[in-house]
Protein backbone atom coordinates (compact mmCIF):
# COMPACT_ATOMS: atom_id res chain seq x y z
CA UNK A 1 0.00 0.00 0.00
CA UNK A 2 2.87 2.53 1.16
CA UNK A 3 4.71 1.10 -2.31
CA UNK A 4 1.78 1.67 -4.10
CA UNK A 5 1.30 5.54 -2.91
CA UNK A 6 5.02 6.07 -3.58
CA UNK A 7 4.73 5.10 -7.59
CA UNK A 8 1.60 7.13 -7.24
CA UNK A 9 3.46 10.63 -5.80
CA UNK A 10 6.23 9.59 -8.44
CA UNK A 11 3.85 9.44 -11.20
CA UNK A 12 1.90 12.94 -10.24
CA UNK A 13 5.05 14.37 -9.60
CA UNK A 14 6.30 13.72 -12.99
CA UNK A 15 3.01 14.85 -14.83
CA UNK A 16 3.49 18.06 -13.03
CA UNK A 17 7.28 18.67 -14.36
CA UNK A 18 5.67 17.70 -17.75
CA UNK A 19 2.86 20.15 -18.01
CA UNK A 20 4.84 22.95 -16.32
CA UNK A 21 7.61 22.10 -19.14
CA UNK A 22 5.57 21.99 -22.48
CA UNK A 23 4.78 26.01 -22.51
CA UNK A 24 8.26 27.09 -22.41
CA UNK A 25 9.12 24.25 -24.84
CA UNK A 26 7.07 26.16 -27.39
CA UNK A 27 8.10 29.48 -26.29
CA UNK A 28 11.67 28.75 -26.70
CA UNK A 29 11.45 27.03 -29.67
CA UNK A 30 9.63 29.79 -31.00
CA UNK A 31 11.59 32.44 -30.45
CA UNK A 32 14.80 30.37 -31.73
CA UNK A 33 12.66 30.08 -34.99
CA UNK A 34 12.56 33.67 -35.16
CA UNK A 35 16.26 34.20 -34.07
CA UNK A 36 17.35 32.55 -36.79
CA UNK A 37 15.34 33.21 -39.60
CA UNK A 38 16.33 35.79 -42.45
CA UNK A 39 12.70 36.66 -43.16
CA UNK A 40 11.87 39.79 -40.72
CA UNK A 41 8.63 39.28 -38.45
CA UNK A 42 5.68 40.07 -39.66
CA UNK A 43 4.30 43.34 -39.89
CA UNK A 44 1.57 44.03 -37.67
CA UNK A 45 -1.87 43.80 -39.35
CA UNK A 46 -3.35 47.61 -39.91
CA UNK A 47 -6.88 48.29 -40.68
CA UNK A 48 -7.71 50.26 -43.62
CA UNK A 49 -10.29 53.26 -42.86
CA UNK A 50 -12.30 53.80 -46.42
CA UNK A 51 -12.60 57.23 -46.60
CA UNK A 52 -16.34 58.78 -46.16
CA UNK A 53 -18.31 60.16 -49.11
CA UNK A 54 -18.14 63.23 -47.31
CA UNK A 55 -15.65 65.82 -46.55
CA UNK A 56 -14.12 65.25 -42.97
CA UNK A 57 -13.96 67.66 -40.35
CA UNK A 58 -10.69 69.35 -40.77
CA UNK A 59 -8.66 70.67 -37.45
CA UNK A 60 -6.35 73.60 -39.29
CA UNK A 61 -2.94 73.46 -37.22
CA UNK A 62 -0.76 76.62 -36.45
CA UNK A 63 2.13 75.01 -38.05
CA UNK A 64 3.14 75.32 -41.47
CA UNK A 65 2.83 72.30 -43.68
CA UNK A 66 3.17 69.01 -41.67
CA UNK A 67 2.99 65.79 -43.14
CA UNK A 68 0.20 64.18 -42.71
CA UNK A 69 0.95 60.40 -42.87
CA UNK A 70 4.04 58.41 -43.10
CA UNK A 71 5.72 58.34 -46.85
CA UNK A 72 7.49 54.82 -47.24
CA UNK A 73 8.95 55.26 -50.47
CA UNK A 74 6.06 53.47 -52.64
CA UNK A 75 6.98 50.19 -54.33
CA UNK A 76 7.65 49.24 -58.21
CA UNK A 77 7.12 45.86 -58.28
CA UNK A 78 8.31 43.65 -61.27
CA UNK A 79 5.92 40.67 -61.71
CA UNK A 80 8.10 37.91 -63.65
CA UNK A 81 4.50 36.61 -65.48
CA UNK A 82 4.70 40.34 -67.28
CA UNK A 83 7.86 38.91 -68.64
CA UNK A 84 6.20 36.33 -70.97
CA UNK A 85 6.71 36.97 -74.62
CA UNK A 86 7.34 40.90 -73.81
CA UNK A 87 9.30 41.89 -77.59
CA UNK A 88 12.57 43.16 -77.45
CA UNK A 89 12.58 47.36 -77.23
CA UNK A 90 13.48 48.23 -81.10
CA UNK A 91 14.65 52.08 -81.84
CA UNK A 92 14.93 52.87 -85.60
CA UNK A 93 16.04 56.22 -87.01
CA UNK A 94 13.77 57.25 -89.62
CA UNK A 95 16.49 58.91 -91.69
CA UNK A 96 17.92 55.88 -92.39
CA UNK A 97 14.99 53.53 -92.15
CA UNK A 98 12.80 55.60 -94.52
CA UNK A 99 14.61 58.17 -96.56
CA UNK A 100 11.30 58.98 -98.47
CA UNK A 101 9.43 59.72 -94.49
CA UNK A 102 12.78 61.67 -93.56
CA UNK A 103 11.88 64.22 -96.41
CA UNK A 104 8.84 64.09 -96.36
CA UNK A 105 8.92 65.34 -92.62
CA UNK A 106 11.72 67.78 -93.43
CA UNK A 107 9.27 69.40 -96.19
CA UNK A 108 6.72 69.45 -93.49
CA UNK A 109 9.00 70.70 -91.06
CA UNK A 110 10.64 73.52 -93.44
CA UNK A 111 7.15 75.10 -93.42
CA UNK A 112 6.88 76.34 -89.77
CA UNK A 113 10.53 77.40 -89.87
CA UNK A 114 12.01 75.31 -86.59
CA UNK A 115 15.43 75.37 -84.83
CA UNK A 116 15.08 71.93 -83.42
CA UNK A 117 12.19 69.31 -83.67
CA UNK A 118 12.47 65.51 -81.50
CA UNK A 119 9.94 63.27 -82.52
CA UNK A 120 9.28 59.92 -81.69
CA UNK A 121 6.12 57.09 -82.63
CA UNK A 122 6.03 54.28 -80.51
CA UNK A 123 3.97 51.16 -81.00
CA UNK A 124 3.80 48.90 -77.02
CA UNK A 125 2.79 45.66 -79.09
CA UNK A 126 5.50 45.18 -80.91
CA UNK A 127 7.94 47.74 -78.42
CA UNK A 128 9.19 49.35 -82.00
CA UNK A 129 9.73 53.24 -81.34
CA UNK A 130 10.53 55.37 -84.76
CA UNK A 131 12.84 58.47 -83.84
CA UNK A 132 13.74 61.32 -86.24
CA UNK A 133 15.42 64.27 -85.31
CA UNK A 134 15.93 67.84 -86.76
CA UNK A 135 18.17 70.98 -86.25
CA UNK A 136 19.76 72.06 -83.50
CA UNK A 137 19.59 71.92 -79.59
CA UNK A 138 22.05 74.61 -79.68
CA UNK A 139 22.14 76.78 -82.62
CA UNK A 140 24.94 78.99 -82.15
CA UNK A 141 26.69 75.49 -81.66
CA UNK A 142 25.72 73.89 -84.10
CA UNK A 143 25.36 71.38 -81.66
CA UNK A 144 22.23 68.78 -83.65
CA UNK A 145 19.63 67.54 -81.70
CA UNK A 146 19.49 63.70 -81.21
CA UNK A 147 17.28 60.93 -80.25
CA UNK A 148 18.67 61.77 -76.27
CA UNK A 149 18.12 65.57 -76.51
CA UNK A 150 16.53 66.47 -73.51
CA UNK A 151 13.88 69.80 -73.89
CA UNK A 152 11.68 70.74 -71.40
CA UNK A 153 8.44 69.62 -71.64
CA UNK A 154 6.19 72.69 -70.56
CA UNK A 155 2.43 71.06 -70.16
CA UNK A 156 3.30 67.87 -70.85
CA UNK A 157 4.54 68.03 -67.64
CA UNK A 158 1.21 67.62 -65.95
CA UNK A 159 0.96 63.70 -66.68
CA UNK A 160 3.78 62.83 -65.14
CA UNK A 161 2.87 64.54 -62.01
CA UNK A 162 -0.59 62.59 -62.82
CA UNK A 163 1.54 59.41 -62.85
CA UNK A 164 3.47 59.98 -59.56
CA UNK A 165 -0.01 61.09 -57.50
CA UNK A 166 -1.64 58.08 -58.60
CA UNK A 167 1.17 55.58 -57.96
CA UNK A 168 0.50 57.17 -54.04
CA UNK A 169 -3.49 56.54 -54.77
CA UNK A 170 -2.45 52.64 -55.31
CA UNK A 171 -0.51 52.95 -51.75
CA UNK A 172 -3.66 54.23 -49.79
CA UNK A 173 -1.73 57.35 -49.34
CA UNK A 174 -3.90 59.59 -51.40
CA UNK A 175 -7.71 59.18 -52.07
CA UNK A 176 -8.69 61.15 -55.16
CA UNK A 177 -12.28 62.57 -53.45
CA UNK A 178 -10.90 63.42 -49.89
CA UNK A 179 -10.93 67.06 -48.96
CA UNK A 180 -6.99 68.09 -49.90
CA UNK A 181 -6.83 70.63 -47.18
CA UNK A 182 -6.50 67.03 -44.85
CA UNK A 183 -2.93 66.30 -47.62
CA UNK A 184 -1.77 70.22 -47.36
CA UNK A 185 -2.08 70.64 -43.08
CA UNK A 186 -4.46 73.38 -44.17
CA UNK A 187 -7.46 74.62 -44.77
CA UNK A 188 -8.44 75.14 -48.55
CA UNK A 189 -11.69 76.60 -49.55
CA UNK A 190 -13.25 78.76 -52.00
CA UNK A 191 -14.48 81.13 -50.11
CA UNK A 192 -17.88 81.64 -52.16
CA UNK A 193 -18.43 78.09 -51.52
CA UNK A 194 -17.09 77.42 -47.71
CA UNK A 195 -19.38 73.75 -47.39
CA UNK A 196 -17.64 72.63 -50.97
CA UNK A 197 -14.54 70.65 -50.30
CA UNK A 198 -11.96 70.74 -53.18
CA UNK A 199 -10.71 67.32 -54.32
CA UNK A 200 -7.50 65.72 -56.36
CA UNK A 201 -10.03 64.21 -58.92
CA UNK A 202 -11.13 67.98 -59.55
CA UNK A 203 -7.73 69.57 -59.57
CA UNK A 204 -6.58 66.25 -62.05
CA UNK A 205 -9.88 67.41 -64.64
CA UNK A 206 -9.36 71.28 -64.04
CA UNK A 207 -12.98 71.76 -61.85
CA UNK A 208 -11.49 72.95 -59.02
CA UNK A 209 -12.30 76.25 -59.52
CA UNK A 210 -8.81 77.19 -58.73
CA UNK A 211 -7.62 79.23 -62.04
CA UNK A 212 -4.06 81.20 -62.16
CA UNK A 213 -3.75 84.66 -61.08
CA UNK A 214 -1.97 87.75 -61.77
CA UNK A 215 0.13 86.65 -58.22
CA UNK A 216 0.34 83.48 -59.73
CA UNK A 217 1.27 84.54 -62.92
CA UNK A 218 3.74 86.80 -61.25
CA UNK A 219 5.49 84.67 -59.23
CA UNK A 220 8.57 83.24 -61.58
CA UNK A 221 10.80 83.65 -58.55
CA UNK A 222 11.03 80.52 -56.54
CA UNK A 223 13.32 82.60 -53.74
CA UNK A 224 10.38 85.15 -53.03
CA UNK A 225 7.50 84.62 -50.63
CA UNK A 226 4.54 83.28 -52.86
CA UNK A 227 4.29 79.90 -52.42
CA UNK A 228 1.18 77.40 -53.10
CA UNK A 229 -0.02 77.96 -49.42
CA UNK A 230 0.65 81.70 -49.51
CA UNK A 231 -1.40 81.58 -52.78
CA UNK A 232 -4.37 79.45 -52.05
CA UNK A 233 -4.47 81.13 -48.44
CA UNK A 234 -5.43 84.61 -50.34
CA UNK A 235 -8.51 83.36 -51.32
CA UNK A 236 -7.56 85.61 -54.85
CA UNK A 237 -6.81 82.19 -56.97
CA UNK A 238 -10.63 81.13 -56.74
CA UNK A 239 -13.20 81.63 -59.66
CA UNK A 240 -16.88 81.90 -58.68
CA UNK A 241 -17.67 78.50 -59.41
CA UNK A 242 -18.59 75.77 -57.60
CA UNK A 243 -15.72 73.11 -57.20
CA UNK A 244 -16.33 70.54 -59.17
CA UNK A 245 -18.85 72.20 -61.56
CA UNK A 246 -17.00 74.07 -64.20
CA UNK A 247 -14.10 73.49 -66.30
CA UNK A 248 -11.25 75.80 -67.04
CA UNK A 249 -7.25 74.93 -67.29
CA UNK A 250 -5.42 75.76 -64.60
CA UNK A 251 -1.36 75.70 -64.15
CA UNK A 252 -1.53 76.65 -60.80
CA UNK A 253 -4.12 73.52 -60.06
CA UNK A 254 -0.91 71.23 -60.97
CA UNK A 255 1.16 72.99 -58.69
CA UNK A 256 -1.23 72.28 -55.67
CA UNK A 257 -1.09 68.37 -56.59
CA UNK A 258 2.59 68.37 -56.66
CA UNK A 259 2.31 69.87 -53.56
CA UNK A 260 0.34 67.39 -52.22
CA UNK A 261 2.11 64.89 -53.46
CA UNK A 262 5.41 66.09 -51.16
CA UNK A 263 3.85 66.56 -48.26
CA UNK A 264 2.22 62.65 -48.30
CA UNK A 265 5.46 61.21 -49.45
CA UNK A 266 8.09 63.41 -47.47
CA UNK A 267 10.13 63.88 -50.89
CA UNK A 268 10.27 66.51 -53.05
CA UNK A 269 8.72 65.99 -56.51
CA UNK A 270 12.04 65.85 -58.28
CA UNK A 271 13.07 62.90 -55.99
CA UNK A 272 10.13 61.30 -56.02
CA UNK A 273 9.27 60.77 -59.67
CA UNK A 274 13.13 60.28 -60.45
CA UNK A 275 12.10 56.99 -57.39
CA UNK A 276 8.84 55.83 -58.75
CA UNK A 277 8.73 56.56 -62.09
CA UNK A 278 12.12 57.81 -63.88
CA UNK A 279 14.60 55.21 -62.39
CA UNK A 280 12.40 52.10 -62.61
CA UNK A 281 11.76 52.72 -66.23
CA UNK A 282 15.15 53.69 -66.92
CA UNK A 283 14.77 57.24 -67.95
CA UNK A 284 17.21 59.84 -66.86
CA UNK A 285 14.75 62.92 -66.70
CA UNK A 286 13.65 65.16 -63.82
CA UNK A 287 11.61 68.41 -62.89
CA UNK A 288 14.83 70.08 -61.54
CA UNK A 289 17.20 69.36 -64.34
CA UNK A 290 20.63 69.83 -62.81
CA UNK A 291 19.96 66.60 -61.20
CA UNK A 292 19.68 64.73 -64.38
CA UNK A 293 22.69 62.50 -64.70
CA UNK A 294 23.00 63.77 -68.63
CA UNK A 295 23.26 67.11 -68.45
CA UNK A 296 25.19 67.91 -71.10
CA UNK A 297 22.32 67.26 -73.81
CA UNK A 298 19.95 69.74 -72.76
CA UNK A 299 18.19 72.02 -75.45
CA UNK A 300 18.35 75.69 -75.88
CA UNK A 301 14.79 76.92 -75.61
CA UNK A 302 14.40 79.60 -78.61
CA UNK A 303 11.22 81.79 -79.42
CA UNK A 304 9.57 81.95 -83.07
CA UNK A 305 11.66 84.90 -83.87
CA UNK A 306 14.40 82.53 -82.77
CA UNK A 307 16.25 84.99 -79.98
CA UNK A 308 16.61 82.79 -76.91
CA UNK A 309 14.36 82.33 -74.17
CA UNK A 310 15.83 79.70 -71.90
CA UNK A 311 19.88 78.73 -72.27
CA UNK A 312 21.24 75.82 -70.79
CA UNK A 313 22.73 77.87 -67.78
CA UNK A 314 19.26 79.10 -67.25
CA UNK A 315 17.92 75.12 -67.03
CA UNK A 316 20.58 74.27 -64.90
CA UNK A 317 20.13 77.16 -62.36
CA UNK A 318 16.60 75.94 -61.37
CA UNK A 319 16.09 74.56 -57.89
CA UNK A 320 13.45 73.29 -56.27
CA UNK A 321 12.32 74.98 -52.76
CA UNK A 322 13.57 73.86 -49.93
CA UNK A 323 9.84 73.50 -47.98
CA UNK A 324 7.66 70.53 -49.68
CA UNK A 325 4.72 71.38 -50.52
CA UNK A 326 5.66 75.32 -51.26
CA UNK A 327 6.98 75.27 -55.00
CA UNK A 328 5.04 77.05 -57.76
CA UNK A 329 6.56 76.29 -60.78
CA UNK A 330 7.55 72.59 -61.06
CA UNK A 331 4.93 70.14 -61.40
CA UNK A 332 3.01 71.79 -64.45
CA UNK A 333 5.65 72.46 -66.63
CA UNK A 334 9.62 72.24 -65.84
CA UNK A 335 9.39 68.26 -66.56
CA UNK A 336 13.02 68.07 -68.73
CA UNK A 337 12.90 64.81 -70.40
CA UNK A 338 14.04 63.16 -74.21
CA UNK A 339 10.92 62.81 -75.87
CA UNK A 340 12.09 58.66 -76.83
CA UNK A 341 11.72 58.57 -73.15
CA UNK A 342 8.62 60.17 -72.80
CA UNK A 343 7.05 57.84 -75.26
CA UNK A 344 8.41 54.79 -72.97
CA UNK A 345 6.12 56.62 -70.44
CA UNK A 346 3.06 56.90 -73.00
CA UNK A 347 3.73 53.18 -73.74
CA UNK A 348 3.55 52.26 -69.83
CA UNK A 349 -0.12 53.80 -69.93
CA UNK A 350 -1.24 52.19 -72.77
CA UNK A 351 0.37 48.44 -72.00
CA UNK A 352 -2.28 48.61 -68.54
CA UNK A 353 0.85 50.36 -66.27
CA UNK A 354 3.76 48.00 -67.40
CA UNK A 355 6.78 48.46 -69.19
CA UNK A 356 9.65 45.75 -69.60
CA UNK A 357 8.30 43.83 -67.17
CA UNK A 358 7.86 46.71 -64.43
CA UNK A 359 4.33 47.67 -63.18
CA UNK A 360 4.48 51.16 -62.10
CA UNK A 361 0.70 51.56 -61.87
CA UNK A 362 -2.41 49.29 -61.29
CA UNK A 363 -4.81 49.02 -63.96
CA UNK A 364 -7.27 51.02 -62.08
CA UNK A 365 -5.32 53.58 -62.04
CA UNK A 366 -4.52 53.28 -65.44
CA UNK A 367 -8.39 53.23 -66.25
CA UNK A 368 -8.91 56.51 -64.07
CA UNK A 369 -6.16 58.55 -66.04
CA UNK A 370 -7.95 58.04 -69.50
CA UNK A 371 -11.64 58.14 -67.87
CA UNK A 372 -12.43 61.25 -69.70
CA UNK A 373 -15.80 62.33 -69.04
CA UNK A 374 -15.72 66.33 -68.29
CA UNK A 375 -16.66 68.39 -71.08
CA UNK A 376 -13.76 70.98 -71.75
CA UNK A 377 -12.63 72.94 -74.60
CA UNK A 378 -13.90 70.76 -78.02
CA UNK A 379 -12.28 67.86 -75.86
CA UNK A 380 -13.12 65.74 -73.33
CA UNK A 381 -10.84 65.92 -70.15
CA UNK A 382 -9.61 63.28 -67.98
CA UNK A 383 -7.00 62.98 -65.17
CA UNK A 384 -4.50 65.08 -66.96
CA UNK A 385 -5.30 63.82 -69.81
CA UNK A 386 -7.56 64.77 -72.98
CA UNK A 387 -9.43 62.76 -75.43
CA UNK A 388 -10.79 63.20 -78.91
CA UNK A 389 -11.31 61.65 -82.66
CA UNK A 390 -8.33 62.71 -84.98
CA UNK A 391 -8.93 62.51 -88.71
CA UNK A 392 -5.75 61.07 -89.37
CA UNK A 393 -6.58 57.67 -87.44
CA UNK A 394 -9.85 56.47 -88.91
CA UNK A 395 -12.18 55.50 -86.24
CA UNK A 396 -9.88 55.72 -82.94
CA UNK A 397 -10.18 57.94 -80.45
CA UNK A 398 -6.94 58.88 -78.70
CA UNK A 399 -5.53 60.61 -75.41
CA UNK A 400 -3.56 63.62 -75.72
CA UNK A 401 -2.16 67.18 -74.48
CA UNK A 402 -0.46 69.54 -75.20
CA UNK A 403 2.41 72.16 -74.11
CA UNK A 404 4.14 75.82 -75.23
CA UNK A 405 6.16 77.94 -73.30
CA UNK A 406 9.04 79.99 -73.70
CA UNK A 407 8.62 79.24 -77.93
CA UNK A 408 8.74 75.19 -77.03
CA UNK A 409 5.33 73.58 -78.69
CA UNK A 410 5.21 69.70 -77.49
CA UNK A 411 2.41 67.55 -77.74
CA UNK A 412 2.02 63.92 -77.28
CA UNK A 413 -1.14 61.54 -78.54
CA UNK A 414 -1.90 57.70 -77.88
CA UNK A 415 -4.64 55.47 -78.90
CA UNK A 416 -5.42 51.82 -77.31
CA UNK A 417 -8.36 50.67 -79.88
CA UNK A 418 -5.68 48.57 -81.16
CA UNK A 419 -5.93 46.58 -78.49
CA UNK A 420 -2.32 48.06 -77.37
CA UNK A 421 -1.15 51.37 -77.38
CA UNK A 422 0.57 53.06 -80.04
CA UNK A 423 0.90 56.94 -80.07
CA UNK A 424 3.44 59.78 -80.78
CA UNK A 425 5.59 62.50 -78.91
CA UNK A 426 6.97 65.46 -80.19
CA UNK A 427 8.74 68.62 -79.47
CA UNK A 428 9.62 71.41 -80.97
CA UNK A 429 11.42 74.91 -80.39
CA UNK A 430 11.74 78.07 -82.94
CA UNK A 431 8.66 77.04 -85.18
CA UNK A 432 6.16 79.57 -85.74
CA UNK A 433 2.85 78.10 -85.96
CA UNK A 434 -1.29 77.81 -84.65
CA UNK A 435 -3.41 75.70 -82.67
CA UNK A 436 -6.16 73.80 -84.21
CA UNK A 437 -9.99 74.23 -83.64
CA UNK A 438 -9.89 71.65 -80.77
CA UNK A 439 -6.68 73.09 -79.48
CA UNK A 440 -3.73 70.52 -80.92
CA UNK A 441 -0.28 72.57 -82.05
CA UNK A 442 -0.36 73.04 -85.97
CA UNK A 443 3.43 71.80 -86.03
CA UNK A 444 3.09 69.01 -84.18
CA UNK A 445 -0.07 67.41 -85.66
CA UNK A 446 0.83 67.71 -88.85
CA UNK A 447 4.26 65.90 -88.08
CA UNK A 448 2.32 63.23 -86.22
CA UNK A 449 0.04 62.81 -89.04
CA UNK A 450 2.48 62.32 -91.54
CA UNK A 451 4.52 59.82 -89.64
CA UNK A 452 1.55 58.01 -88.60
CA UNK A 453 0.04 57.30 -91.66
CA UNK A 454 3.36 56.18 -93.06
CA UNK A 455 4.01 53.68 -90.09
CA UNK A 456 0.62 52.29 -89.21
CA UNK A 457 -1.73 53.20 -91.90
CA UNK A 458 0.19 51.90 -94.86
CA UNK A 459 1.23 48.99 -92.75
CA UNK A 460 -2.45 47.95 -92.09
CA UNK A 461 -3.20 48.48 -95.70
CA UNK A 462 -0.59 46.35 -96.49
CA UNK A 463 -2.01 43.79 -93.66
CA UNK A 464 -5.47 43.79 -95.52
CA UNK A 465 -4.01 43.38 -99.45
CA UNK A 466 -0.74 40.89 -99.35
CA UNK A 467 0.37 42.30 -102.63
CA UNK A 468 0.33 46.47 -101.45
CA UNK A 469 2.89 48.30 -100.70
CA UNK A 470 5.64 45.43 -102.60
CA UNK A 471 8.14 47.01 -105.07
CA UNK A 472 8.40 44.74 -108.11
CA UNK A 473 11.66 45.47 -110.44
């Protein structure tokens, strides 16, 4: 009996140790696991808050310009299944590809009476891009312009900076129908309409009823006082309209998103495009052009009288301010960029946000950019973009904009009826010419319909009759 209780204590005893042991088994264990792993723990789990319909309350703070939310640098992500079958990137110069095109765009050119001209078609299917070049980045020189000559871009600014704000809409960072005064630390209202908030969606389609000012127009000097808040805090930059109601084009509008889009990153424009969208595609271009890594390539900017208007010194000299959120004069129109690489960018949009195998936006965002459905001038207007029926591509409609300043003319079109994109970009500097009724540059459509009837027209001519278009000796 005594023998029997003994085995008995022994056998409690034991179960005891046993139970006590097994949770720090699994503790230890667990933490060795995680000691020597090279994957880093996993990232707490942090609920999303969809934002209302409505405008939040907004708590205006004393201090200028804080950033609202955290700005991780936001992620390019190359998906290897984009890599299947992707073609080869093909650049062909059309002066030796197609002497008959070369003159026949020289003729065209010859007309309009341009220092330099950088055009460049681009088809995503088939990733062929056709180049030709003409005169001189530098006149007095005689330095030629070629397929790398970098030009500012004026307007066509404005969809790059569409680009980088949307690439922060597919990180949650920005919502395109919150109130921006929560994205700027401050309260923006028109003050004829104090229960209207204004939204990114309106300043993207030009409804904000934000328009540009004599300050605005004034204010050239980045060192001075005017900045977007100064502006926008004057109440003087507001037309009485209703945001969201009427359409007009507004530079200064652009300037607000590229503000915004600094103060919910933490980076200045410059730096973040060159991290989202410049570097991951492999284009050396930026807003502040000293920072460029080619910077010896730049074009002279030259007026249609041909006196100059913007040297290379001049370029080079431009900085960006040292506040985010407070520069006037980048975002809508200082973009300095070849225009071979600009049509890599027109190709991203219309290949659904990839390029060579790099997805720089989601599809969705994709589709919002080339949603065009505000009435503007003979054109509908989308986020930064435009969209209308050319004559010189039967039956497509196609995206577009233009930009002039300082005697540059530039304007870019693409089309994705195709079933892929395929679309043109082209700048000039020196030419005199007009605007057409629904607002495209004389010079530049005309180039863009010659080339584009030689490349794709003829070709899908050719496509539909086997024996077209075949020289017989």
């Amino acid at each position: 009996m005594n023998r029997g209780s003994a085995g008995t204590k022994i056998i409690v005893l034991g179960l005891i140790i046993f139970l006590a042991a097994v949770p720090w088994y699994f503790i230890i264990s667990r933490n060795l696991d995680s000691f020597f792993s090279d994957e880093p723990p996993p990232a707490p789990t942090i609920p999303v808050i969809e934002p209302d319909n409505r405008p939040p309350e907004i708590e205006v703070p004393h201090e200028p310009t804080p950033s609202p939310s955290p700005s991780p640098t936001p992620e390019v992500i190359h998906d290897p299944d984009d890599d299947d079958d992707e073609p080869e990137e093909k650049v062909f110069n059309v002066k030796t590809a197609n002497p008959d095109l070369y003159k026949e765009l020289n003729d065209a050119v010859s007309g309009y009476d341009a220092i330099a001209v950088s055009l460049v078609l681009f088809d995503s299917e088939t990733d062929k891009y056709f180049t030709y070049e003409y005169g001189y980045a530098d006149a007095e020189e005689r330095r030629p312009v070629d397929t790398d000559t970098k030009f500012r871009a004026a307007s066509l600014s404005k969809l790059t900076t569409v680009i980088c704000a949307m690439v922060l809409v597919d990180k949650n960072m920005i919502d395109l129908d919150t109130d921006i005064s929560i994205y700027l630390g401050y309260e923006v209202k028109n003050t004829n309409f104090p229960g209207s908030a204004i939204t990114m969606r309106m300043l993207m389609q030009h409804t904000s009823s934000i328009f540009d000012s004599g300050a605005f127009q004034l204010s050239r000097d980045r060192n001075s006082s005017e900045s977007v808040r100064f502006l926008l805090e004057r109440g003087s930059s507001f037309r009485r309209n209703q945001p969201g109601t009427n359409f007009e084009y507004t530079n200064f509008g652009f300037s607000v998103i590229g503000a915004i889009c600094e103060n919910v990153s933490g980076k200045s424009l410059d730096t973040l495009a060159r991290e989202i969208l410049f570097e991951p595609l492999d284009i050396d271009a930026a807003y502040v052009p000293s920072k460029m890594n080619d910077t010896e390539n730049i074009a002279v900017l030259y007026n249609d009288r041909h006196a100059v208007t913007r040297d290379v010194k001049a370029q080079l000299d431009i900085e960006e301010s040292e506040i985010l959120g407070h520069d006037l004069h980048l975002a809508q129109g200082n973009l300095t960029i070849s225009m071979i690489d600009y049509a890599r960018i027109l190709s991203m949009l219309g290949n659904n946000g990839i390029l060579n195998g790099v997805r720089i936006l989601s599809s969705e965002s994709v589709r919002a950019i080339n949603r065009a459905d505000v009435e503007g001038a003979a054109y509908e207007q989308g986020l930064g973009t435009r969209f209308s029926v050319g004559s010189f591509m039967p039956g497509e409609g196609f995206y577009w904009h233009t930009g002039s300043a300082y005697g540059v003319y530039a304007q870019y079109l693409y089309s994705t009826a195709q079933g892929s994109s395929r679309g043109v970009a082209v700048v000039t500097t020196g030419a005199t010419t007009d605007r057409e009724t629904n607002g495209m540059v004389g010079i530049c459509t005309e180039l863009s319909a010659i080339i584009w009837k030689e490349i794709f027209l003829s070709t899908d001519e050719d496509e539909n009759d086997p024996d077209e278009g075949i020289d017989e000796d």
